[in-house]
PDB file of N, CA and C in Angstrom:
ATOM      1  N   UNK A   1      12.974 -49.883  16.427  1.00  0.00           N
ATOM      2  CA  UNK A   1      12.547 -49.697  17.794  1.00  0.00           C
ATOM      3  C   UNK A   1      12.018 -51.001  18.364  1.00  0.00           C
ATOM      4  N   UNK A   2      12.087 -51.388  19.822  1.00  0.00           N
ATOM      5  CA  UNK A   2      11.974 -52.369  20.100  1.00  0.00           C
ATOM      6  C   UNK A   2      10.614 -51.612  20.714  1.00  0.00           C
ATOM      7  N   UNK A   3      10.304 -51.276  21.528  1.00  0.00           N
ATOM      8  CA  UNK A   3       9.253 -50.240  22.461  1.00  0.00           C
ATOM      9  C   UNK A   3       9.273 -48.822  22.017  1.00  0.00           C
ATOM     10  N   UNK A   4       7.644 -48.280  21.810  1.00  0.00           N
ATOM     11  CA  UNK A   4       7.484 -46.804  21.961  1.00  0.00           C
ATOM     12  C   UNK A   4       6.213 -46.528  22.453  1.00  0.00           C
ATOM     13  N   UNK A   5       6.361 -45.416  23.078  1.00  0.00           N
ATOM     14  CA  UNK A   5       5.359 -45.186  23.612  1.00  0.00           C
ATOM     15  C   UNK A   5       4.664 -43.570  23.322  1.00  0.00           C
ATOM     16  N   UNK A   6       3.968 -43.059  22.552  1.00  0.00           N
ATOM     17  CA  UNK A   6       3.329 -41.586  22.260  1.00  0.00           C
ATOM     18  C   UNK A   6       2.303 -41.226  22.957  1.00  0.00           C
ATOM     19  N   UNK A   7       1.823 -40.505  23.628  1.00  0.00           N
ATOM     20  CA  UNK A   7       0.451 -39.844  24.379  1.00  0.00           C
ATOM     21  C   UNK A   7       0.627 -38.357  24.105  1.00  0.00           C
ATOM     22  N   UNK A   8      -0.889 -37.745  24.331  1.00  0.00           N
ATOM     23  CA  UNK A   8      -1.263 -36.581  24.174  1.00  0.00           C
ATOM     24  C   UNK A   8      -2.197 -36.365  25.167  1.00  0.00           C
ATOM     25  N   UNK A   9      -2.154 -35.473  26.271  1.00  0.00           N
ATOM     26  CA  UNK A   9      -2.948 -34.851  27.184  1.00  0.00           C
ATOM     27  C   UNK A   9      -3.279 -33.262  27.083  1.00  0.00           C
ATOM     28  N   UNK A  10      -4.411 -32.931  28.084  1.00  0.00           N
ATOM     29  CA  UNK A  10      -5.048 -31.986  27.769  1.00  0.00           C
ATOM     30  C   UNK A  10      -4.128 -31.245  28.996  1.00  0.00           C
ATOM     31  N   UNK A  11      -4.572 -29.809  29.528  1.00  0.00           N
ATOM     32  CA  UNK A  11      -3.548 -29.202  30.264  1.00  0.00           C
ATOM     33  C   UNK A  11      -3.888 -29.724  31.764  1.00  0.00           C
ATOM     34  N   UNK A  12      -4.910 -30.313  31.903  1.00  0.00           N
ATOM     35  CA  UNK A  12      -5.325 -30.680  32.874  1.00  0.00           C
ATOM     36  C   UNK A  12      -4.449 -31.968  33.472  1.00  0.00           C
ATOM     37  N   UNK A  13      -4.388 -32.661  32.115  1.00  0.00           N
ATOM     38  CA  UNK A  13      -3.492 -34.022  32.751  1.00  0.00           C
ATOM     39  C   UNK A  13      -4.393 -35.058  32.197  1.00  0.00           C
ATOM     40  N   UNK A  14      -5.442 -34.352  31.680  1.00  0.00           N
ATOM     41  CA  UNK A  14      -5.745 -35.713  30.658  1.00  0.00           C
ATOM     42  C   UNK A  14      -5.678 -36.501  29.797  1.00  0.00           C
ATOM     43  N   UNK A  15      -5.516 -38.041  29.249  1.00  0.00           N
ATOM     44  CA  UNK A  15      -5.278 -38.346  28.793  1.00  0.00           C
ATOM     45  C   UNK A  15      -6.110 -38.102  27.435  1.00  0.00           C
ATOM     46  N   UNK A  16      -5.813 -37.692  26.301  1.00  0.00           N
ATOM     47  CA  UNK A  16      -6.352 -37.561  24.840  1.00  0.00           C
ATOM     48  C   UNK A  16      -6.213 -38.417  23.868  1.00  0.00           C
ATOM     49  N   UNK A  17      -5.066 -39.250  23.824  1.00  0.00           N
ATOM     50  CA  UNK A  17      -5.163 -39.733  22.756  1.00  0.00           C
ATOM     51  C   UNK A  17      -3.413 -40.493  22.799  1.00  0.00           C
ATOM     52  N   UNK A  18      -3.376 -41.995  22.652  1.00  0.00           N
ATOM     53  CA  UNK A  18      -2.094 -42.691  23.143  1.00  0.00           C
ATOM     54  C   UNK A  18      -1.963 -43.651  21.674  1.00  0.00           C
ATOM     55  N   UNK A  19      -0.789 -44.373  21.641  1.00  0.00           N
ATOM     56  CA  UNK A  19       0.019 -45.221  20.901  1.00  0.00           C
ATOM     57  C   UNK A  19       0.845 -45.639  21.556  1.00  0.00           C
ATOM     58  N   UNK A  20       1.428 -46.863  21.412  1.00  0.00           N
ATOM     59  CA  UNK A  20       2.268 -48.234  21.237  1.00  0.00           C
ATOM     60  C   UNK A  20       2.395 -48.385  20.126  1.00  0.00           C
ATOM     61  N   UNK A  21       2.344 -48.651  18.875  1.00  0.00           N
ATOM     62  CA  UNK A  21       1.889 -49.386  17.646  1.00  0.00           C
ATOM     63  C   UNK A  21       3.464 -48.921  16.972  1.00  0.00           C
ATOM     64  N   UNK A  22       3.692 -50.351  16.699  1.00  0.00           N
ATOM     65  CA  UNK A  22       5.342 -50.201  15.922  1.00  0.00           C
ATOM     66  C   UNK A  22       4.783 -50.738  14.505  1.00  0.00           C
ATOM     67  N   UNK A  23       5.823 -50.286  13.423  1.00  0.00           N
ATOM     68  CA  UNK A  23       5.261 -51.140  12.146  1.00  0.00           C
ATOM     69  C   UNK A  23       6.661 -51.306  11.803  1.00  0.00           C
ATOM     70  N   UNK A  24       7.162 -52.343  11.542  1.00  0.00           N
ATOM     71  CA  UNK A  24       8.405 -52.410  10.685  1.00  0.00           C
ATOM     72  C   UNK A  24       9.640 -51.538  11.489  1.00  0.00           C
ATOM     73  N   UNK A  25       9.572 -51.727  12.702  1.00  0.00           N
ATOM     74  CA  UNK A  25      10.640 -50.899  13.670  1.00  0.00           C
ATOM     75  C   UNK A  25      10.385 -49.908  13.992  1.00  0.00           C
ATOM     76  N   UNK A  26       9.216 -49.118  13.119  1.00  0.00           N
ATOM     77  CA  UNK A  26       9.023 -47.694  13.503  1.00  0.00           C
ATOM     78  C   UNK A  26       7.829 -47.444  13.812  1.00  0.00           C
ATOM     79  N   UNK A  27       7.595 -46.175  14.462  1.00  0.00           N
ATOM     80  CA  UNK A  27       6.208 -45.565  15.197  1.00  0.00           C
ATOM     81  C   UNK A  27       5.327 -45.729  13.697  1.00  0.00           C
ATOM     82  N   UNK A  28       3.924 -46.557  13.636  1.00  0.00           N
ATOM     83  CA  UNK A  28       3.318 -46.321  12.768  1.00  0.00           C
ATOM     84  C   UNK A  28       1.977 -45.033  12.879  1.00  0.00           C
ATOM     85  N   UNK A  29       1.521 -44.431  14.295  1.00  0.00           N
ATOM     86  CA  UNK A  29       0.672 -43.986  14.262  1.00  0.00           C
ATOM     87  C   UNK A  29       1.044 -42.056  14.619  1.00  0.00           C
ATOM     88  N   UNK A  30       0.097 -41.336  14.144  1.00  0.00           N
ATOM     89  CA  UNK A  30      -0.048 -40.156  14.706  1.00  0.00           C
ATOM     90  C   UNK A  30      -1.470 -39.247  14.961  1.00  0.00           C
ATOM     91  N   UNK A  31      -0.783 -38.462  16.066  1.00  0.00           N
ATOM     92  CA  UNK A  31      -2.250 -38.033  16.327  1.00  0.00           C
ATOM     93  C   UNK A  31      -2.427 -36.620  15.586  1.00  0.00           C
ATOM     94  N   UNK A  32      -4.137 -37.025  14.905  1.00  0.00           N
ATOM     95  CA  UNK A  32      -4.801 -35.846  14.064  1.00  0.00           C
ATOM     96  C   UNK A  32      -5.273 -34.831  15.164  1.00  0.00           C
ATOM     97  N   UNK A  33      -5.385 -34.421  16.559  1.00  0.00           N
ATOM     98  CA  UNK A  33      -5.618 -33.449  16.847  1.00  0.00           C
ATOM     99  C   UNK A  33      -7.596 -33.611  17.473  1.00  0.00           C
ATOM    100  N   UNK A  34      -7.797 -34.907  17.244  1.00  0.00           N
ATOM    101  CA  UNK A  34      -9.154 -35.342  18.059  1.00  0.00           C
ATOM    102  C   UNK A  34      -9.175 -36.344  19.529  1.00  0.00           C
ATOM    103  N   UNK A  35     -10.414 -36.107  19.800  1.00  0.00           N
ATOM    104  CA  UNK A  35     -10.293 -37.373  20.934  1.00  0.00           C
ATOM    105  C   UNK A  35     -12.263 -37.919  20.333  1.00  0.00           C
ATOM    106  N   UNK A  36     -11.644 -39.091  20.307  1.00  0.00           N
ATOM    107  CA  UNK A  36     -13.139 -40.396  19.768  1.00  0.00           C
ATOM    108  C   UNK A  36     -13.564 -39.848  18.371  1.00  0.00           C
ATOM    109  N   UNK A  37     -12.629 -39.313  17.429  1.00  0.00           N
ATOM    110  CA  UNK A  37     -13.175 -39.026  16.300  1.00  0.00           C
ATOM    111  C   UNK A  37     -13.347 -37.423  16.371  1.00  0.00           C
ATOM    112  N   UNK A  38     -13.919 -36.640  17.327  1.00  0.00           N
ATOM    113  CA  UNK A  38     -14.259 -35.595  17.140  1.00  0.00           C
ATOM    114  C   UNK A  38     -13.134 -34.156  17.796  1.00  0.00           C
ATOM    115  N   UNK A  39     -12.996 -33.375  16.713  1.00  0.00           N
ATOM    116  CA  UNK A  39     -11.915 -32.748  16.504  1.00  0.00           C
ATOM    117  C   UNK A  39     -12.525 -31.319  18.386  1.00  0.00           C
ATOM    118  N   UNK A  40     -11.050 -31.519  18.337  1.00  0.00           N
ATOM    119  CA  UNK A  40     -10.517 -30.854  19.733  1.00  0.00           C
ATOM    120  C   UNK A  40     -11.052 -29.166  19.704  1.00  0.00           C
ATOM    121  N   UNK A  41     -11.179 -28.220  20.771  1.00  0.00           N
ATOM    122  CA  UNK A  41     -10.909 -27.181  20.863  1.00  0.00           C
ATOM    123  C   UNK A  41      -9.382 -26.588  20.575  1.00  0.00           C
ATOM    124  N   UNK A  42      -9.045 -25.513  20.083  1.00  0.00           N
ATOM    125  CA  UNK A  42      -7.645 -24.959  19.734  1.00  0.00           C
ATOM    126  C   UNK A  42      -7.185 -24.573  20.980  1.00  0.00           C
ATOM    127  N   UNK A  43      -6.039 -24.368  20.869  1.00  0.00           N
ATOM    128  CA  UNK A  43      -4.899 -24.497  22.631  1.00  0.00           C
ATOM    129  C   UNK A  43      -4.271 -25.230  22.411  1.00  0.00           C
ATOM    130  N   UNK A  44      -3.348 -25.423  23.408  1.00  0.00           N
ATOM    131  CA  UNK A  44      -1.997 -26.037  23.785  1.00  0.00           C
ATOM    132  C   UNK A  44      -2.694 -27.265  24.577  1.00  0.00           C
ATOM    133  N   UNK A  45      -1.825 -28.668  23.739  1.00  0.00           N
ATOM    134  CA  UNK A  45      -1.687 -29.956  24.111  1.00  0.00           C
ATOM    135  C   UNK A  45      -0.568 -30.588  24.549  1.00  0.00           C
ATOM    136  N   UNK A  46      -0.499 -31.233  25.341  1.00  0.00           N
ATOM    137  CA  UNK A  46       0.880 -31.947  25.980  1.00  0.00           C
ATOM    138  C   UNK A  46       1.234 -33.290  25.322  1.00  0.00           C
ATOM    139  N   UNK A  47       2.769 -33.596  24.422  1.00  0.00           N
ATOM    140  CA  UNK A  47       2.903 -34.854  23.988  1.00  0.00           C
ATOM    141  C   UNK A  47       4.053 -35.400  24.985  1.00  0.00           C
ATOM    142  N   UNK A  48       4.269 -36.690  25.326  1.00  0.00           N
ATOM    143  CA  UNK A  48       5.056 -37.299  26.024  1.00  0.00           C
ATOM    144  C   UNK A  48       5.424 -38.486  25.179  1.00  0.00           C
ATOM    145  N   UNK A  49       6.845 -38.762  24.947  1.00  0.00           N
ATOM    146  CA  UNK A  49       7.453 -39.599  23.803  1.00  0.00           C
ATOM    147  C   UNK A  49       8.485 -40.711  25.066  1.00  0.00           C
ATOM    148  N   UNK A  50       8.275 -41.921  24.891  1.00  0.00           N
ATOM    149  CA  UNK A  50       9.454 -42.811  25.300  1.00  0.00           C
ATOM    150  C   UNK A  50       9.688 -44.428  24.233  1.00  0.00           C
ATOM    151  N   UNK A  51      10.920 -44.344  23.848  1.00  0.00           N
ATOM    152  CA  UNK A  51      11.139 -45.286  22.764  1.00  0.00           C
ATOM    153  C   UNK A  51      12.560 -45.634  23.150  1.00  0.00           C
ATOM    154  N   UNK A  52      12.566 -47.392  23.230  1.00  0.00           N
ATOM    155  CA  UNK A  52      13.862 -47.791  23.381  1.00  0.00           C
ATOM    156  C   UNK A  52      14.373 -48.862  21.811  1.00  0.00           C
ATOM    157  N   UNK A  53      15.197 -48.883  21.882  1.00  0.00           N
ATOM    158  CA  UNK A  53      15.712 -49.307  20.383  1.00  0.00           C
ATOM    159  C   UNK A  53      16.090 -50.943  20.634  1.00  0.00           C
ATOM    160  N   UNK A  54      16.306 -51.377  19.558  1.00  0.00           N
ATOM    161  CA  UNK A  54      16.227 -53.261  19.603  1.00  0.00           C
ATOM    162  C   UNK A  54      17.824 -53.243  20.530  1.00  0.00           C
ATOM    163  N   UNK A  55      19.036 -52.495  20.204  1.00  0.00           N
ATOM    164  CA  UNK A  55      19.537 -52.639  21.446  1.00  0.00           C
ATOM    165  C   UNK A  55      20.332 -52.213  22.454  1.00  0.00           C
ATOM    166  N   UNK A  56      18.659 -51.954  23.462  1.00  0.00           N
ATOM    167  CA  UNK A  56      18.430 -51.694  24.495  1.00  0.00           C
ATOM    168  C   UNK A  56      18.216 -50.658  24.841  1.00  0.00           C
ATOM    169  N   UNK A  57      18.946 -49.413  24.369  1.00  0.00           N
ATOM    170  CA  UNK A  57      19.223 -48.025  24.398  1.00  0.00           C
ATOM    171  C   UNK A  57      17.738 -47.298  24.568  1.00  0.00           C
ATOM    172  N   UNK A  58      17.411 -46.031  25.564  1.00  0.00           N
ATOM    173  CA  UNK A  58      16.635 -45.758  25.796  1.00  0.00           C
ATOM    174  C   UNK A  58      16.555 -44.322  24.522  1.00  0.00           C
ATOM    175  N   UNK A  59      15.648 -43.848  23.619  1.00  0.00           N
ATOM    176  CA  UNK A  59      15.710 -42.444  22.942  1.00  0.00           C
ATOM    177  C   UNK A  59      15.724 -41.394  24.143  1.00  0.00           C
ATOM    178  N   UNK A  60      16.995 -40.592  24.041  1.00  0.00           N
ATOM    179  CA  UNK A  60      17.417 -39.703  24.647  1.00  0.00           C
ATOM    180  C   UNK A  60      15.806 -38.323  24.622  1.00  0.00           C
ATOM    181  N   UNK A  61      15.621 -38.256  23.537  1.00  0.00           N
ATOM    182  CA  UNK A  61      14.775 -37.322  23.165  1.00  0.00           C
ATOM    183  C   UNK A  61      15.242 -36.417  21.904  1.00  0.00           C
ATOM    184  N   UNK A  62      14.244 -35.248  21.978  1.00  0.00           N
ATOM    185  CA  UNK A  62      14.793 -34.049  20.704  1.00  0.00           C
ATOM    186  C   UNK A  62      15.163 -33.009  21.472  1.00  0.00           C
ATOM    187  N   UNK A  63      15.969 -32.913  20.552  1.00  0.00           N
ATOM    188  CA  UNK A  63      17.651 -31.944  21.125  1.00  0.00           C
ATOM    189  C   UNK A  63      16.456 -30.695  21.545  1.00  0.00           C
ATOM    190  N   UNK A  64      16.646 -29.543  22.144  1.00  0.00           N
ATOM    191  CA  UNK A  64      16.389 -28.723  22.594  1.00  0.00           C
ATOM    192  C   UNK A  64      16.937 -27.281  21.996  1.00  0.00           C
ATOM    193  N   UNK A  65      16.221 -26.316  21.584  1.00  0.00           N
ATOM    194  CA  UNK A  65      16.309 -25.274  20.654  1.00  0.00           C
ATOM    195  C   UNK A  65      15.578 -24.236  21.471  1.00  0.00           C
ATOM    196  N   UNK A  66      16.274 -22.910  21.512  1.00  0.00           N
ATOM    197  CA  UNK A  66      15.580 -22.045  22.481  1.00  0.00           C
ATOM    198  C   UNK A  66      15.681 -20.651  21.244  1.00  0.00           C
ATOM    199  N   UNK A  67      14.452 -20.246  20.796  1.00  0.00           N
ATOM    200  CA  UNK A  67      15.089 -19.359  19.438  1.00  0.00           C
ATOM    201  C   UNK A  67      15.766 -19.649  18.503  1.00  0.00           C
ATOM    202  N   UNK A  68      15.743 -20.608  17.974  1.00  0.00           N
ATOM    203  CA  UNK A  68      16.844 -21.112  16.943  1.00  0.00           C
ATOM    204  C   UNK A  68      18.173 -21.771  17.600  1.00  0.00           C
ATOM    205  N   UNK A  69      18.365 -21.699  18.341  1.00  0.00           N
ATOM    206  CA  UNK A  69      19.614 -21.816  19.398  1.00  0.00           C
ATOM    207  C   UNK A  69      19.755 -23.028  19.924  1.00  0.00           C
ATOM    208  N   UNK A  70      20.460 -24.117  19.454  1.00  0.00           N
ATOM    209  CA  UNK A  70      20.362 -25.415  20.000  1.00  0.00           C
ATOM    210  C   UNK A  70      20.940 -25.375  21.701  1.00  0.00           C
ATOM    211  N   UNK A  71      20.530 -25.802  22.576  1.00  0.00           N
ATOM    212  CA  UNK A  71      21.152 -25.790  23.990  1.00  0.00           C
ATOM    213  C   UNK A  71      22.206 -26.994  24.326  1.00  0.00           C
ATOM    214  N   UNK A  72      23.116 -27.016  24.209  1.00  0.00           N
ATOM    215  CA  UNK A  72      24.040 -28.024  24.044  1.00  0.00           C
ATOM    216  C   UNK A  72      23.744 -29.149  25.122  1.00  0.00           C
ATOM    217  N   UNK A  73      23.815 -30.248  24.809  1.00  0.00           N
ATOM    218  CA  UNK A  73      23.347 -31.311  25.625  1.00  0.00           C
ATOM    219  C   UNK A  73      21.515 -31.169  26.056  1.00  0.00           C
ATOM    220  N   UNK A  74      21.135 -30.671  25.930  1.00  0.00           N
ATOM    221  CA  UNK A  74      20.068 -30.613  26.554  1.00  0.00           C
ATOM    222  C   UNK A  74      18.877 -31.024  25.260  1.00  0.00           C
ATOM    223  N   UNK A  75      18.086 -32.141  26.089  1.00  0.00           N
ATOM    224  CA  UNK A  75      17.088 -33.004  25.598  1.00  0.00           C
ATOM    225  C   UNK A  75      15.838 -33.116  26.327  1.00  0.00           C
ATOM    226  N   UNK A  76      14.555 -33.182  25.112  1.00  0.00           N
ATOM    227  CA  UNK A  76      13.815 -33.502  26.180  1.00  0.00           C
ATOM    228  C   UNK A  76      12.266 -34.718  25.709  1.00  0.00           C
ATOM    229  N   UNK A  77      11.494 -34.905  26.157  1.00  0.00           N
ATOM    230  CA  UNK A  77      10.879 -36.451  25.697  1.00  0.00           C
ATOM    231  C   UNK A  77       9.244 -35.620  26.013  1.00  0.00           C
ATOM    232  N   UNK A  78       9.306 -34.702  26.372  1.00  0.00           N
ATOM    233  CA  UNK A  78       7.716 -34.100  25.945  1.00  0.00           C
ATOM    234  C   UNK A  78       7.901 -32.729  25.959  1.00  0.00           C
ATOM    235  N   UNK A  79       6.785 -32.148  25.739  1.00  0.00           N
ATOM    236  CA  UNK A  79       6.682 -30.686  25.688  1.00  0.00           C
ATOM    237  C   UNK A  79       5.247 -30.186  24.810  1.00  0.00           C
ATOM    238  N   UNK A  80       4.839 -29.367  24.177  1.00  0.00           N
ATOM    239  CA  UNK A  80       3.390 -29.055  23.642  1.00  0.00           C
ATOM    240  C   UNK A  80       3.124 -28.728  21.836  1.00  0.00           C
ATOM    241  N   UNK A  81       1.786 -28.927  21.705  1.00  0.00           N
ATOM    242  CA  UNK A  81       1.585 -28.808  20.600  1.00  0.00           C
ATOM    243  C   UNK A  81       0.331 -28.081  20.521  1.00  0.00           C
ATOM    244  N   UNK A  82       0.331 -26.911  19.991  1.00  0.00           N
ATOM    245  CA  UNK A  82      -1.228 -26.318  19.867  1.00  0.00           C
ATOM    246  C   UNK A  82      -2.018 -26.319  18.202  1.00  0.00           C
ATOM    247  N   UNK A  83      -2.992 -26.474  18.540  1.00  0.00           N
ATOM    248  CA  UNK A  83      -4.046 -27.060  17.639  1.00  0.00           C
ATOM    249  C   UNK A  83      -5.053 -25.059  16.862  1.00  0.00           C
ATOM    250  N   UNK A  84      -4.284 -25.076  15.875  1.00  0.00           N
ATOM    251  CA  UNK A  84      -4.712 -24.087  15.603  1.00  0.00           C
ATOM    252  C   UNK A  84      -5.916 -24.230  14.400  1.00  0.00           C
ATOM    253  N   UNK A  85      -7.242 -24.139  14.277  1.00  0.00           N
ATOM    254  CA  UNK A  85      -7.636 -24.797  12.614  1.00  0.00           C
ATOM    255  C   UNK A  85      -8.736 -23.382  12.008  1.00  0.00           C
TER     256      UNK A  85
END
């Protein structure tokens, strides 16, 4: 990867918790599910993914699955993650 970019917001639109950080071509970081160290309330979080490759090519995204059911052509570069503990 030449560029990536990872964030996590709250439903509000806040920002929670971001990355840039490449190691050796690839995304080195992920998020544990806190913001400043201290672990989140459970619910649904928003991730937003953009990564372009050394060349040039923008990541399309992850394929799209509705029930098991891949949707042909259809991609997408965010969507949610809930924090159950």
């Amino acid at each position: 990867m030449k560029e990536y970019s990872l964030a996590v917001y709250d439903l509000w639109g806040n920002l929670i918790w971001s990355t840039t950080t490449i190691d050796n071509k690839m995304p080195r970081d992920g998020w544990d599910g806190t913001k400043n160290g201290k672990p989140l309330p459970n619910g649904p979080y928003i991730w937003r993914i953009k990564a372009q490759f050394e060349n040039g090519k923008y990541w399309k995204g992850m394929l799209d699955y509705k029930n098991g059911t891949l949707k042909a052509g259809t991609f997408h570069t965010e969507g949610t993650v809930t924090i159950i503990r």
